[in-house]
C-alpha atoms as a PDB file:
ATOM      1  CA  UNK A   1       8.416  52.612 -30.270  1.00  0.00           C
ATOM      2  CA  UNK A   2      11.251  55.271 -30.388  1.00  0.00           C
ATOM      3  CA  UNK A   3      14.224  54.312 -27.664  1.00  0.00           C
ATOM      4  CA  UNK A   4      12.881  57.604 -25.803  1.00  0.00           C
ATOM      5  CA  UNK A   5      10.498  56.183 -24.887  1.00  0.00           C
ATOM      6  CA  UNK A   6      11.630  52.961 -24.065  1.00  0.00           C
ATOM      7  CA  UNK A   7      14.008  54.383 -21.815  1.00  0.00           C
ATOM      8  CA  UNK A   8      11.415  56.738 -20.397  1.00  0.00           C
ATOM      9  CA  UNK A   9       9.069  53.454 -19.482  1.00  0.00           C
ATOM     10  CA  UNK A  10      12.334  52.093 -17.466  1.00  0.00           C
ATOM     11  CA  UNK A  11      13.278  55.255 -15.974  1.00  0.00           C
ATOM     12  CA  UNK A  12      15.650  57.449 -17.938  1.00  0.00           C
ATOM     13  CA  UNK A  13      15.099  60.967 -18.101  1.00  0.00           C
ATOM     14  CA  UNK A  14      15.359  64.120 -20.653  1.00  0.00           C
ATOM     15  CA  UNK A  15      17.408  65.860 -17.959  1.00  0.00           C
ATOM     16  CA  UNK A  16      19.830  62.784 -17.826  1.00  0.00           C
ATOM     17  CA  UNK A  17      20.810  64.056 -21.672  1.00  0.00           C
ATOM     18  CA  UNK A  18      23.242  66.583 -21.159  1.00  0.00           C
ATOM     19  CA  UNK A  19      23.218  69.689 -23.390  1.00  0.00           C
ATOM     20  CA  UNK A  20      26.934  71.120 -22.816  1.00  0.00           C
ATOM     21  CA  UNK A  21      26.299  74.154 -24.048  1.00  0.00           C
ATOM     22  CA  UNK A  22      23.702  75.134 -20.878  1.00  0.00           C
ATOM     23  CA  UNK A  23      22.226  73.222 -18.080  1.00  0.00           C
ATOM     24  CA  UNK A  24      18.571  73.172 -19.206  1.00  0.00           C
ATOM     25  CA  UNK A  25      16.641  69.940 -17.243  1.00  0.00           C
ATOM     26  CA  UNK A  26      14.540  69.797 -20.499  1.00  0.00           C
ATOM     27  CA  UNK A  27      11.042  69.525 -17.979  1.00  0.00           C
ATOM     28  CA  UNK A  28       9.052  70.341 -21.530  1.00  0.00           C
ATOM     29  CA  UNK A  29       9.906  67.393 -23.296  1.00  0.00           C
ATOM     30  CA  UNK A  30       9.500  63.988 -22.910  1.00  0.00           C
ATOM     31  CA  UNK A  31      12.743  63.630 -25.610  1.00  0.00           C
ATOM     32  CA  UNK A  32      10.594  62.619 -28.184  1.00  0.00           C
ATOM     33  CA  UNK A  33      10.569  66.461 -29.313  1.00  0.00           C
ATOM     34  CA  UNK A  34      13.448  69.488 -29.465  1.00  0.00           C
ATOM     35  CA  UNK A  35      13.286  71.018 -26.202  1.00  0.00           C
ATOM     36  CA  UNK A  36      11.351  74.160 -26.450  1.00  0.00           C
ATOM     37  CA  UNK A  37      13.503  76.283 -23.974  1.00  0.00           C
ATOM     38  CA  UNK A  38      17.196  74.984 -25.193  1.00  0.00           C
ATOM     39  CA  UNK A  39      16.698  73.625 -28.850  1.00  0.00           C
ATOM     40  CA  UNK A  40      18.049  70.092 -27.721  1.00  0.00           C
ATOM     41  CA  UNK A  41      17.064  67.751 -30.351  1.00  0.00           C
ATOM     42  CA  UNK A  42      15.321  64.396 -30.590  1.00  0.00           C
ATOM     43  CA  UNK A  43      18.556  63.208 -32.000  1.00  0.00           C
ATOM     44  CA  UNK A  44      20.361  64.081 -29.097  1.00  0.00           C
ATOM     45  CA  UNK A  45      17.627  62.604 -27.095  1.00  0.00           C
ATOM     46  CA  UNK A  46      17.568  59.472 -28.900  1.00  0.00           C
ATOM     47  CA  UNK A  47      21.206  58.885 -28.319  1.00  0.00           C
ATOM     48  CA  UNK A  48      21.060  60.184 -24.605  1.00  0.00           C
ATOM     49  CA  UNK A  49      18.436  57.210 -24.091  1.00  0.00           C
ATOM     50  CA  UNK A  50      20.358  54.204 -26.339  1.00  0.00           C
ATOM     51  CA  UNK A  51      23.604  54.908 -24.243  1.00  0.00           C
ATOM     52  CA  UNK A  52      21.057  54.444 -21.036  1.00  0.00           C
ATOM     53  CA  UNK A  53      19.857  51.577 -22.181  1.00  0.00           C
ATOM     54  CA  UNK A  54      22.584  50.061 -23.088  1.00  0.00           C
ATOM     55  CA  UNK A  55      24.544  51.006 -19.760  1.00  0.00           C
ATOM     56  CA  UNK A  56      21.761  49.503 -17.653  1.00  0.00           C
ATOM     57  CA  UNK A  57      20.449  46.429 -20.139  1.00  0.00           C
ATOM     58  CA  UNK A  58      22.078  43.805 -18.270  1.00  0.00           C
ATOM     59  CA  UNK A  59      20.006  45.019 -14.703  1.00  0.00           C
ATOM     60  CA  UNK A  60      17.165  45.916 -16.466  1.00  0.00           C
ATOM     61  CA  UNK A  61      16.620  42.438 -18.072  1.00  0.00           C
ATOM     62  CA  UNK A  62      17.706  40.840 -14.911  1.00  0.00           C
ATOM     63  CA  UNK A  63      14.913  42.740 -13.004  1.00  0.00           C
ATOM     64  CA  UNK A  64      12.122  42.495 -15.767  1.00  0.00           C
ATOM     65  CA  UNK A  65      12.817  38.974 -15.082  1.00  0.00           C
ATOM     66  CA  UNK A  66      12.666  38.343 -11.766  1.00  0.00           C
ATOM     67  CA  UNK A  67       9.590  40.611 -11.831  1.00  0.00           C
ATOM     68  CA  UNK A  68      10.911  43.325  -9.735  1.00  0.00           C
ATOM     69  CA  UNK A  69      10.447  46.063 -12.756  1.00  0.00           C
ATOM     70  CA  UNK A  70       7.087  46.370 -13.961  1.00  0.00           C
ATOM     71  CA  UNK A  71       6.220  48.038 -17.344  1.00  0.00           C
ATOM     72  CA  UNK A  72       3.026  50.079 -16.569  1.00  0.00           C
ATOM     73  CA  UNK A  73       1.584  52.321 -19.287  1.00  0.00           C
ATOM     74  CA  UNK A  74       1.099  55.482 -17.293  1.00  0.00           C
ATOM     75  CA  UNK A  75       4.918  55.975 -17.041  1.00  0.00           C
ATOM     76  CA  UNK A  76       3.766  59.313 -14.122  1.00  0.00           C
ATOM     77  CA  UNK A  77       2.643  57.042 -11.844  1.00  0.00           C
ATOM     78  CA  UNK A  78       4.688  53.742 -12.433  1.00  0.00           C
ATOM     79  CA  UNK A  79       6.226  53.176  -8.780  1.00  0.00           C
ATOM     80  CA  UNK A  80       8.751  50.130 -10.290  1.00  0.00           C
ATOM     81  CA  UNK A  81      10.526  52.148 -12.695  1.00  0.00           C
ATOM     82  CA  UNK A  82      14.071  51.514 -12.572  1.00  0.00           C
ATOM     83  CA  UNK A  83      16.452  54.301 -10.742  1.00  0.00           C
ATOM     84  CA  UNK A  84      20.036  53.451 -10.956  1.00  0.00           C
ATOM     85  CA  UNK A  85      21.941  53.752  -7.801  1.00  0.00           C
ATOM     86  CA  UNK A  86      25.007  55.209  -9.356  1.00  0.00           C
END
């Protein structure tokens, strides 16, 4: 499983990978693949997602845990995914 979508199961985002050379939300990728509109690349998506990961690890664990965060295959509709409040 690529850390995209790892991160994408416990609520990171494309658009939370910023692209400093424009402010595209990257809505046509799931960061798995360049973004079609900017050219952002999987690379940068990859690394966008460890760094989220490894910012929230500690809380994520903690909820997966308690059972509070809920991995459910149809990431769209998962209502537990993990937001962070910051």
């Amino acid at each position: 499983m690529k850390k995209q979508t790892l991160a994408f199961l416990l609520g990171w985002t494309p658009a939370q990978c910023h692209n400093l050379t424009n402010s595209c939300t990257h809505k046509h990728t799931d960061g798995t693949h360049r973004c079609p509109e900017c050219g952002t690349t999987s690379l940068s998506f990859e690394s966008s997602a460890s760094d989220w990961i490894d910012k929230y690890q500690d809380k994520l664990v903690e909820l997966i845990l308690t059972g509070e965060l809920i991995l459910h295959l149809n990431v769209h509709d998962n209502p537990y995914r993990f937001h962070s409040t910051e």
